[in-house]
ModelCIF file with pLDDT and N, C-alpha, C, O atoms, coordinates in Angstrom:
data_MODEL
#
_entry.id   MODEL 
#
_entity.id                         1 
_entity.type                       polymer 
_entity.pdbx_number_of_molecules   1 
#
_entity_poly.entity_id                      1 
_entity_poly.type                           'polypeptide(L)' 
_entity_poly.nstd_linkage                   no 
_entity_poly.nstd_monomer                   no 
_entity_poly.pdbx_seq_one_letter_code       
;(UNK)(UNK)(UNK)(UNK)(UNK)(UNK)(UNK)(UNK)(UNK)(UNK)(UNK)(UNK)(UNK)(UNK)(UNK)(UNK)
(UNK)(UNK)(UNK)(UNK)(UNK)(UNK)(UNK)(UNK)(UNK)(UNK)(UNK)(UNK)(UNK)(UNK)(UNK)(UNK)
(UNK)(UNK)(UNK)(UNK)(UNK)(UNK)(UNK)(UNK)
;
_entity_poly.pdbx_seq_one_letter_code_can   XXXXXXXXXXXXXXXXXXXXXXXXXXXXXXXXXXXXXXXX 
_entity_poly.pdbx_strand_id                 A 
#
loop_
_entity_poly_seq.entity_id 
_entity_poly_seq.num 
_entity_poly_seq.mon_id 
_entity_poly_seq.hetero 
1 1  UNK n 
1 2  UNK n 
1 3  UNK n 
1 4  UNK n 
1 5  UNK n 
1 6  UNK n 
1 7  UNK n 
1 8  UNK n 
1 9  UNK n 
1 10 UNK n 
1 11 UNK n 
1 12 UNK n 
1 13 UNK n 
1 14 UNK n 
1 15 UNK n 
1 16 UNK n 
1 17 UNK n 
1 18 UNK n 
1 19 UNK n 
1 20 UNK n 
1 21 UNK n 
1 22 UNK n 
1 23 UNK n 
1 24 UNK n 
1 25 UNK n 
1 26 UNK n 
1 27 UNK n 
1 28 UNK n 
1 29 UNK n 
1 30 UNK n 
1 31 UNK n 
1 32 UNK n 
1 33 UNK n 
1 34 UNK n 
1 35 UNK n 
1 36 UNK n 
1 37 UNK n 
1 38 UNK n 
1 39 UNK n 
1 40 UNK n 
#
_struct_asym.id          A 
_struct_asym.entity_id   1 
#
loop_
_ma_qa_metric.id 
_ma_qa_metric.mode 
_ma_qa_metric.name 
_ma_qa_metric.software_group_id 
_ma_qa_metric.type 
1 global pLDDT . pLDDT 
2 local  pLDDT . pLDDT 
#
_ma_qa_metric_global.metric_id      1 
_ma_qa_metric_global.metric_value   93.00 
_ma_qa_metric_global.model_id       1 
_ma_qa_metric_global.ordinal_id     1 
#
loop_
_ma_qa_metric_local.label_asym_id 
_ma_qa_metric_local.label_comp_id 
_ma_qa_metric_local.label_seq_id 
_ma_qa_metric_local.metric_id 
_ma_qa_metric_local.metric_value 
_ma_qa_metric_local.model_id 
_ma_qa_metric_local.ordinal_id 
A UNK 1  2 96.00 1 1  
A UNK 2  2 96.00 1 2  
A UNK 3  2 97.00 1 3  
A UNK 4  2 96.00 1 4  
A UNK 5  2 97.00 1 5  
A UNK 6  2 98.00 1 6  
A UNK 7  2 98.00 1 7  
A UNK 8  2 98.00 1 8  
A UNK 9  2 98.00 1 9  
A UNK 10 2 98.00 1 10 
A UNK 11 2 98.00 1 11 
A UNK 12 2 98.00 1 12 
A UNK 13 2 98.00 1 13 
A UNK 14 2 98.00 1 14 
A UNK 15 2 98.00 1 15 
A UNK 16 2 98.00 1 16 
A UNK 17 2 96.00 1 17 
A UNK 18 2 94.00 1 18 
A UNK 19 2 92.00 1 19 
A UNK 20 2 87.00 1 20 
A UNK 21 2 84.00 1 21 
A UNK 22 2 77.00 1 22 
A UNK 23 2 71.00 1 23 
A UNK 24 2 73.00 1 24 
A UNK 25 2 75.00 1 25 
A UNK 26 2 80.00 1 26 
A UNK 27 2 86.00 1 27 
A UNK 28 2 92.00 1 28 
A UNK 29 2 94.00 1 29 
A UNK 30 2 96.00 1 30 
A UNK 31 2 98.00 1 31 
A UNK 32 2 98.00 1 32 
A UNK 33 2 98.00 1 33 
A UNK 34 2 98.00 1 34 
A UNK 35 2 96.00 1 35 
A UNK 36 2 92.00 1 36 
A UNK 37 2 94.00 1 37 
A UNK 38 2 96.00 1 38 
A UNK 39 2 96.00 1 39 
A UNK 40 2 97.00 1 40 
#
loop_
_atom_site.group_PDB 
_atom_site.id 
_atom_site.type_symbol 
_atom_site.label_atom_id 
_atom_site.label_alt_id 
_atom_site.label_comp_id 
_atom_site.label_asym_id 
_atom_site.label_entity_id 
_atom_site.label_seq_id 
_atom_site.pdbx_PDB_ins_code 
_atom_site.Cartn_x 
_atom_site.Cartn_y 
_atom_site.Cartn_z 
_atom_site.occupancy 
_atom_site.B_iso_or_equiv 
_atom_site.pdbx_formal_charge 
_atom_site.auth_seq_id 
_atom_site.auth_comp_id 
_atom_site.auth_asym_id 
_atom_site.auth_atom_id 
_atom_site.pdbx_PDB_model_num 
ATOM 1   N N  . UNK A 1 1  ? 119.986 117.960 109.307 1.00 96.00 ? 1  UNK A N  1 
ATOM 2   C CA . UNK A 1 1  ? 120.823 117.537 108.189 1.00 96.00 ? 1  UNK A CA 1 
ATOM 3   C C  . UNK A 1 1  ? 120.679 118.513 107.025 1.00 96.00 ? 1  UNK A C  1 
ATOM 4   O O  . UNK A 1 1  ? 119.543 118.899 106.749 1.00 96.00 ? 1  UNK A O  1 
ATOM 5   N N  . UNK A 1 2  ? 121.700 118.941 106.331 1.00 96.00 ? 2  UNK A N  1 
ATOM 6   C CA . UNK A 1 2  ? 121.899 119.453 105.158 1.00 96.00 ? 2  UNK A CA 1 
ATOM 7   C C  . UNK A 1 2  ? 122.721 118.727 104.126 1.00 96.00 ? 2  UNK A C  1 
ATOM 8   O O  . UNK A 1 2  ? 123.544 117.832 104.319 1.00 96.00 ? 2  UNK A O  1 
ATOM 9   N N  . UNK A 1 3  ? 122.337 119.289 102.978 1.00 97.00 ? 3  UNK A N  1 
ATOM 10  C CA . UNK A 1 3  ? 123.539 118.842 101.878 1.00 97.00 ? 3  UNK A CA 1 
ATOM 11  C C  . UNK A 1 3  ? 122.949 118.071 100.754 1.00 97.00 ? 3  UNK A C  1 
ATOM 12  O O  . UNK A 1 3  ? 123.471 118.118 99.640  1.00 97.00 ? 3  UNK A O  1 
ATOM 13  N N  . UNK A 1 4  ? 122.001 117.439 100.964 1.00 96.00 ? 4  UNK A N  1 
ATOM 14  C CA . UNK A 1 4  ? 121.440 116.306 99.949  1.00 96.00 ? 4  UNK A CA 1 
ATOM 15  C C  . UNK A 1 4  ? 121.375 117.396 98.513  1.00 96.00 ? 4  UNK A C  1 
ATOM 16  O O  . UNK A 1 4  ? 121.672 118.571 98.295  1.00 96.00 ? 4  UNK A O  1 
ATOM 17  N N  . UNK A 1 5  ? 120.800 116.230 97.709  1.00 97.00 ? 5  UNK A N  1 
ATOM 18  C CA . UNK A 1 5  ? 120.216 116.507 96.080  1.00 97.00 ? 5  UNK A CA 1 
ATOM 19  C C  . UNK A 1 5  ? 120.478 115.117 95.351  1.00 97.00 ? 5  UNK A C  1 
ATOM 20  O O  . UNK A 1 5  ? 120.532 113.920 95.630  1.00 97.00 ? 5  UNK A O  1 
ATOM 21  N N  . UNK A 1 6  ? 120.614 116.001 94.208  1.00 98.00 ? 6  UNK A N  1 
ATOM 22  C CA . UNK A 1 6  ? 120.791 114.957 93.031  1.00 98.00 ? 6  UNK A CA 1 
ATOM 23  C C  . UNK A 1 6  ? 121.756 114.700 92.557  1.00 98.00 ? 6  UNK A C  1 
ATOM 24  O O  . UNK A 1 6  ? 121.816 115.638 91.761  1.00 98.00 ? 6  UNK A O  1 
ATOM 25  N N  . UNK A 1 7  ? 122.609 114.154 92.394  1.00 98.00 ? 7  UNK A N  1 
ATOM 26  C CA . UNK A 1 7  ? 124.006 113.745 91.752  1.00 98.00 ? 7  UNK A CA 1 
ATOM 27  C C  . UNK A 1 7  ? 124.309 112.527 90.593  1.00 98.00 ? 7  UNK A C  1 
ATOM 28  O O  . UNK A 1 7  ? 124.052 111.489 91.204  1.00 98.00 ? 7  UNK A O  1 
ATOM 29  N N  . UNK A 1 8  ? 124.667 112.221 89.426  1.00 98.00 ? 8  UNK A N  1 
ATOM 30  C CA . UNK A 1 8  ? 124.894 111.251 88.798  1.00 98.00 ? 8  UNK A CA 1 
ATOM 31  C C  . UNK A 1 8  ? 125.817 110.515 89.129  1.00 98.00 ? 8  UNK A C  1 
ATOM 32  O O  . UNK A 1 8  ? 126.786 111.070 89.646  1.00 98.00 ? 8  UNK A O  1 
ATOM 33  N N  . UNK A 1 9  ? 125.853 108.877 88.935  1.00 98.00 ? 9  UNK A N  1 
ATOM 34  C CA . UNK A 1 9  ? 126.416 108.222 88.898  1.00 98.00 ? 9  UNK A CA 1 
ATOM 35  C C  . UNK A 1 9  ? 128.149 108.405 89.689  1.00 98.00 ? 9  UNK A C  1 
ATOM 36  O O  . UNK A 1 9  ? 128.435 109.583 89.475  1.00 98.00 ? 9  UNK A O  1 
ATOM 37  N N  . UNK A 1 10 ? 129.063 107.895 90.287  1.00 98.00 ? 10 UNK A N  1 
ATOM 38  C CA . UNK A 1 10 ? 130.279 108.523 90.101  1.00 98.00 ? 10 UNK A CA 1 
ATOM 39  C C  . UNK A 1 10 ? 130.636 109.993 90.817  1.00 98.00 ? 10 UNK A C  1 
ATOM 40  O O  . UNK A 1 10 ? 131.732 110.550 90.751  1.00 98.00 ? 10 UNK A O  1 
ATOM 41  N N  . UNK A 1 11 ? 129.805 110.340 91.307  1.00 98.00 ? 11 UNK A N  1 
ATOM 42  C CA . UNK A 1 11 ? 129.964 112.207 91.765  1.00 98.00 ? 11 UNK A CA 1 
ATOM 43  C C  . UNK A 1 11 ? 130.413 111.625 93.120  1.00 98.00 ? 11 UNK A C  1 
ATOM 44  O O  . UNK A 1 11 ? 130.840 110.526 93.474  1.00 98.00 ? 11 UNK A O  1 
ATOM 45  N N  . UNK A 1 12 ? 130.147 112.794 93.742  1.00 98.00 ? 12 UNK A N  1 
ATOM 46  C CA . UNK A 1 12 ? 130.587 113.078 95.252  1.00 98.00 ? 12 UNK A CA 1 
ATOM 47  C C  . UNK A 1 12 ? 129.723 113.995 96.101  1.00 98.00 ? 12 UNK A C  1 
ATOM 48  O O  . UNK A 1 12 ? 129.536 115.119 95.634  1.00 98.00 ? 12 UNK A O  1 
ATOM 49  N N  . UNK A 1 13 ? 129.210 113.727 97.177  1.00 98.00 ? 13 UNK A N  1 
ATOM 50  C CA . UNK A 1 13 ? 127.885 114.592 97.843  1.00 98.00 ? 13 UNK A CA 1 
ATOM 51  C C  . UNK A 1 13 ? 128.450 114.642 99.024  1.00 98.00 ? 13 UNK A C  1 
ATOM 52  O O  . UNK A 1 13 ? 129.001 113.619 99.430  1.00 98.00 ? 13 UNK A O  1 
ATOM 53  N N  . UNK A 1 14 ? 128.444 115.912 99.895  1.00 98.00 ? 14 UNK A N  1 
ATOM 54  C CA . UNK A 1 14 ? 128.907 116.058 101.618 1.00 98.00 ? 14 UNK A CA 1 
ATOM 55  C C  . UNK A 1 14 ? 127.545 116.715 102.025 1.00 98.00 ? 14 UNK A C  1 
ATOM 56  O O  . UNK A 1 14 ? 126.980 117.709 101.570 1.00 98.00 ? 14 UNK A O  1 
ATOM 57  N N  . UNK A 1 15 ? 127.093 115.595 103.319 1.00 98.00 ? 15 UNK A N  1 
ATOM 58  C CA . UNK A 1 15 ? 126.300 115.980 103.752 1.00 98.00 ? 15 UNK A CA 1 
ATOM 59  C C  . UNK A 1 15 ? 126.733 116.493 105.290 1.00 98.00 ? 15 UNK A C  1 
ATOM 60  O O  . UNK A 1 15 ? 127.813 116.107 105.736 1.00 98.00 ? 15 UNK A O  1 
ATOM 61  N N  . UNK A 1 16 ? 125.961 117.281 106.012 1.00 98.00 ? 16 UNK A N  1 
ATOM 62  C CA . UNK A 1 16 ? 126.199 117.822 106.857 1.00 98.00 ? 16 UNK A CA 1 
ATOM 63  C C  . UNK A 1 16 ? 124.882 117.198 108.155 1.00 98.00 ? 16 UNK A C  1 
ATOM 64  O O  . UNK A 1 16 ? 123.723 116.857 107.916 1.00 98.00 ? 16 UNK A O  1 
ATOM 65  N N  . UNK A 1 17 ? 125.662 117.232 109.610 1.00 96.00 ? 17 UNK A N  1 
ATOM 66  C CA . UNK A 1 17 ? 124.795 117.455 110.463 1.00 96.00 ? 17 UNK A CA 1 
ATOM 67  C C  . UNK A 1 17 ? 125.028 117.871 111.743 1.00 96.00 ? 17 UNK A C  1 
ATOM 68  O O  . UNK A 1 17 ? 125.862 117.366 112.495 1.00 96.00 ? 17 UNK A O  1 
ATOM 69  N N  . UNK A 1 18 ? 123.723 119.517 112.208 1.00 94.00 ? 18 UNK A N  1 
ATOM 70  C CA . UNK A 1 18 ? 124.111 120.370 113.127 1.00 94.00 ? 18 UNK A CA 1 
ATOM 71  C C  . UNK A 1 18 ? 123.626 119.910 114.076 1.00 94.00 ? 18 UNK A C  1 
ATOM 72  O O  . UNK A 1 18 ? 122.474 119.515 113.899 1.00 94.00 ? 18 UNK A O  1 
ATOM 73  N N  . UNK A 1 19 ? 124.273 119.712 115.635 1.00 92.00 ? 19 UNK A N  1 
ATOM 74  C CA . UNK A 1 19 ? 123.621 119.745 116.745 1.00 92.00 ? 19 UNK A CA 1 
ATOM 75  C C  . UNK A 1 19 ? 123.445 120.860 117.427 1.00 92.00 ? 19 UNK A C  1 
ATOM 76  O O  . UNK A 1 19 ? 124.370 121.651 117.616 1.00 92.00 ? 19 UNK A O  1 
ATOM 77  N N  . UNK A 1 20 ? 122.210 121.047 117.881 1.00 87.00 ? 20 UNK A N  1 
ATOM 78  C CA . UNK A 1 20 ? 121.573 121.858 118.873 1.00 87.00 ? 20 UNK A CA 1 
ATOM 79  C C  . UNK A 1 20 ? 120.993 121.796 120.364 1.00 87.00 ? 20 UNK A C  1 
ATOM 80  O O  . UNK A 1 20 ? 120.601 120.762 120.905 1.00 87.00 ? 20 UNK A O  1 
ATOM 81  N N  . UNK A 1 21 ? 121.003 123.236 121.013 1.00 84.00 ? 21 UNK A N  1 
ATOM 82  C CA . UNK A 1 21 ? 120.300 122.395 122.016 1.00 84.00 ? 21 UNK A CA 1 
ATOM 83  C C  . UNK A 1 21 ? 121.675 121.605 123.265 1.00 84.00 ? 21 UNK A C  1 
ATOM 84  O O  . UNK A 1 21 ? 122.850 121.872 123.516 1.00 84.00 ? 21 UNK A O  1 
ATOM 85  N N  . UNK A 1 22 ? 121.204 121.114 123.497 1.00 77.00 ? 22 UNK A N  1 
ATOM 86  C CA . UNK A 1 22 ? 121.807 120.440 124.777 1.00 77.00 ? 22 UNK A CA 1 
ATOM 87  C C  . UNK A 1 22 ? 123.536 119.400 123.907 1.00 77.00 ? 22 UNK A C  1 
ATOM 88  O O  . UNK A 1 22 ? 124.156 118.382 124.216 1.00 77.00 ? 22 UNK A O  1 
ATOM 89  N N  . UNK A 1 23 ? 123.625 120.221 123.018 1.00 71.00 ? 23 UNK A N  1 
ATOM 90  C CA . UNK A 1 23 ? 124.842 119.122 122.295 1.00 71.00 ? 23 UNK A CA 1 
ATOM 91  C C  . UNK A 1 23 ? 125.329 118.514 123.102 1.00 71.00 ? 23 UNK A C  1 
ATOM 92  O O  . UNK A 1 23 ? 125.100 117.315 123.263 1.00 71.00 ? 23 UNK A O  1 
ATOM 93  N N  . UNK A 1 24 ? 126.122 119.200 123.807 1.00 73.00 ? 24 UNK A N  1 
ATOM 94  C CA . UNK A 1 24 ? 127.266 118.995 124.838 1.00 73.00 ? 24 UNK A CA 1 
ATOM 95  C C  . UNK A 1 24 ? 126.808 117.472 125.236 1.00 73.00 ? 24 UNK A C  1 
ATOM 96  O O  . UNK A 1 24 ? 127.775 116.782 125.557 1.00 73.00 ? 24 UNK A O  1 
ATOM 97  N N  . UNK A 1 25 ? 125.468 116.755 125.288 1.00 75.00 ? 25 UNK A N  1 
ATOM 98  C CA . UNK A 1 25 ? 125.129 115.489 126.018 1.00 75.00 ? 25 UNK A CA 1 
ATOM 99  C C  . UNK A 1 25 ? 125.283 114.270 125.168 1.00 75.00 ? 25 UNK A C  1 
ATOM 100 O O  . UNK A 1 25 ? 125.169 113.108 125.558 1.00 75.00 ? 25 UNK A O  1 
ATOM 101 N N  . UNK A 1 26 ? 125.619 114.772 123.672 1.00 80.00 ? 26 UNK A N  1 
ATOM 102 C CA . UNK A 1 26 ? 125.679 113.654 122.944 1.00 80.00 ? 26 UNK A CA 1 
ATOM 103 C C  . UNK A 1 26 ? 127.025 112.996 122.719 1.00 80.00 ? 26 UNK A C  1 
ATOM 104 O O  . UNK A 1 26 ? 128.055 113.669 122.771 1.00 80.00 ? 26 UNK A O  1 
ATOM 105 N N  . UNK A 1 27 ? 127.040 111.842 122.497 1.00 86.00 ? 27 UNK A N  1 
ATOM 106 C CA . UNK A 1 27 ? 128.448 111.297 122.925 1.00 86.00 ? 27 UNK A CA 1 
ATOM 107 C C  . UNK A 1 27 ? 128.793 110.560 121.223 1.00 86.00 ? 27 UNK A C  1 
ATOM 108 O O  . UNK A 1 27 ? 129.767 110.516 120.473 1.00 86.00 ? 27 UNK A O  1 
ATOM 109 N N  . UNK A 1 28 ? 127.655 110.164 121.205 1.00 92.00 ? 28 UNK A N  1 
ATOM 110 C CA . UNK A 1 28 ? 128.199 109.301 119.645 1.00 92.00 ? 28 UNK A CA 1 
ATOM 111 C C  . UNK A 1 28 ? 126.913 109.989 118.731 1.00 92.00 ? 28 UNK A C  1 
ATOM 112 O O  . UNK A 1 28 ? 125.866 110.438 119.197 1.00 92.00 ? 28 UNK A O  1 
ATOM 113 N N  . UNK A 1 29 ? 127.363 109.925 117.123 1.00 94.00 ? 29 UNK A N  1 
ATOM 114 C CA . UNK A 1 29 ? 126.821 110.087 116.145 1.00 94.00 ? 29 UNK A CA 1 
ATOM 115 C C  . UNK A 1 29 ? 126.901 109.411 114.860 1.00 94.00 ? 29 UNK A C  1 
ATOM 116 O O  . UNK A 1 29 ? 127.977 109.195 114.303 1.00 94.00 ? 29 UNK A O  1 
ATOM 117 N N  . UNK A 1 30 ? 125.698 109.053 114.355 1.00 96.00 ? 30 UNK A N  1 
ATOM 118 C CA . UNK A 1 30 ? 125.622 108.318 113.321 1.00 96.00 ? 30 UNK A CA 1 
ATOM 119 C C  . UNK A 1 30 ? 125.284 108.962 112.286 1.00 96.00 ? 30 UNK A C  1 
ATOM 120 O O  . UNK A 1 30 ? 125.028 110.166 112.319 1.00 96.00 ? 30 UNK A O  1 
ATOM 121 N N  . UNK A 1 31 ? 125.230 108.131 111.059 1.00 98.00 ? 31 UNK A N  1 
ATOM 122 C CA . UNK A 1 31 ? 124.189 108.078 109.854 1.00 98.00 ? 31 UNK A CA 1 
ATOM 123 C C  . UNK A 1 31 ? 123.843 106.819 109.663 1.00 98.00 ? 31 UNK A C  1 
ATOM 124 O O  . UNK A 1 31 ? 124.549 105.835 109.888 1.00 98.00 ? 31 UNK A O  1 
ATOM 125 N N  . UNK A 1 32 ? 122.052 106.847 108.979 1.00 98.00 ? 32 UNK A N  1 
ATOM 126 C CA . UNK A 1 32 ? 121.327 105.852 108.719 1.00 98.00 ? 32 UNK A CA 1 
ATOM 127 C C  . UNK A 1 32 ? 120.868 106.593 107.368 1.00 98.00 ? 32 UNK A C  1 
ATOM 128 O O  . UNK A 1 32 ? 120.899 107.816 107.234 1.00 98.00 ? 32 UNK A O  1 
ATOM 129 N N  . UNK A 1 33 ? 120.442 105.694 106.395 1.00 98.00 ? 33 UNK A N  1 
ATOM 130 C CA . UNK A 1 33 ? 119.572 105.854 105.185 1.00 98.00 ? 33 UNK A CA 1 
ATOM 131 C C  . UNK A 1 33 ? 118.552 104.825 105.203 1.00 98.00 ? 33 UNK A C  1 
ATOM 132 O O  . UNK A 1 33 ? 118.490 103.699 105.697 1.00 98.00 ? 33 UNK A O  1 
ATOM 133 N N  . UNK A 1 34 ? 117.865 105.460 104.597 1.00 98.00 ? 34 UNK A N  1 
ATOM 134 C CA . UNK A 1 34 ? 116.393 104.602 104.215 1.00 98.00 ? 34 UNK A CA 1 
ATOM 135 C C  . UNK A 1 34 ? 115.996 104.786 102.940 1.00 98.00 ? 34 UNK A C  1 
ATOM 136 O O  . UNK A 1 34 ? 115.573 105.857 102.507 1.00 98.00 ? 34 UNK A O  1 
ATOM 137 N N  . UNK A 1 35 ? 116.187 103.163 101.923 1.00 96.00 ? 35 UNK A N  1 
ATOM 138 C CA . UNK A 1 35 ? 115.791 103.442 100.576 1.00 96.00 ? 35 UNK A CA 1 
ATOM 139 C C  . UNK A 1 35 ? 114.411 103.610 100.515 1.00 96.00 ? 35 UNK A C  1 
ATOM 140 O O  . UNK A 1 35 ? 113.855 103.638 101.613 1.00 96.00 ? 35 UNK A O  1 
ATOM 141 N N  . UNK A 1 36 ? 113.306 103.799 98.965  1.00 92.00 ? 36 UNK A N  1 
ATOM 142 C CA . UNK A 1 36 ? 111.636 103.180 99.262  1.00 92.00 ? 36 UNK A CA 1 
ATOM 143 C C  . UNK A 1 36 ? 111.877 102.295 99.235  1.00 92.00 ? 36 UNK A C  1 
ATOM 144 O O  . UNK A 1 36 ? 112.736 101.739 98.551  1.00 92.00 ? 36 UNK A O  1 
ATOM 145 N N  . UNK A 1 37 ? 110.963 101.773 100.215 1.00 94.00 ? 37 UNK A N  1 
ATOM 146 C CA . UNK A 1 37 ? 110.669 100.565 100.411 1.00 94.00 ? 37 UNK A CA 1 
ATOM 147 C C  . UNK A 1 37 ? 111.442 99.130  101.644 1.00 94.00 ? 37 UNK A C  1 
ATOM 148 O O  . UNK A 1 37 ? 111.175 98.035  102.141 1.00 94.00 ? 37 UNK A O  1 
ATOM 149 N N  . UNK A 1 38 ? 112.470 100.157 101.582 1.00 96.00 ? 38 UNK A N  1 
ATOM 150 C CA . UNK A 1 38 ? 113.216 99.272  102.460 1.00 96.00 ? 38 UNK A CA 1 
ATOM 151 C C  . UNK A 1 38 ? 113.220 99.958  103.999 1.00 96.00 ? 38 UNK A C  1 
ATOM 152 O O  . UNK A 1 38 ? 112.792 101.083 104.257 1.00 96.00 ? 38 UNK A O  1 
ATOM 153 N N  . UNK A 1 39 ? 113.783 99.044  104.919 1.00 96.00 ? 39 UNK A N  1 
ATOM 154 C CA . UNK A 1 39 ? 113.975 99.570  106.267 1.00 96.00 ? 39 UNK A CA 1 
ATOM 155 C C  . UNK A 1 39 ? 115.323 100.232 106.078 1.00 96.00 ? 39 UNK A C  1 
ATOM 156 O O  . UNK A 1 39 ? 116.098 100.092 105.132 1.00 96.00 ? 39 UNK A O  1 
ATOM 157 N N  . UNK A 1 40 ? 115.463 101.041 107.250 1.00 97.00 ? 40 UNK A N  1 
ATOM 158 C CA . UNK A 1 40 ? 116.391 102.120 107.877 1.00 97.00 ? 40 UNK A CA 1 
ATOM 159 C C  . UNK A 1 40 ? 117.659 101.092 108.075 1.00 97.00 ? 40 UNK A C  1 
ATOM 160 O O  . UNK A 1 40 ? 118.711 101.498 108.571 1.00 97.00 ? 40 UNK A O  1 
#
């Protein structure tokens, strides 16, 4: 994954993510976040 930082309130952030490796085998892709403290 790339792309993160810091942004205020209201902005806009594009994050990115590269597959490697055996790509070709992956069929679906997600995103998950994890706040502190909380679960995924």
């Amino acid at each position: 994954e790339s792309g993160g930082g810091l942004v205020q309130a209201g902005g806009s952030l594009r994050l990115s993510c590269a597959a490697s490796g055996r790509a070709f085998n992956v069929y679906t892709m997600a995103w998950f976040r994890q706040a502190p403290g909380k679960e995924r």
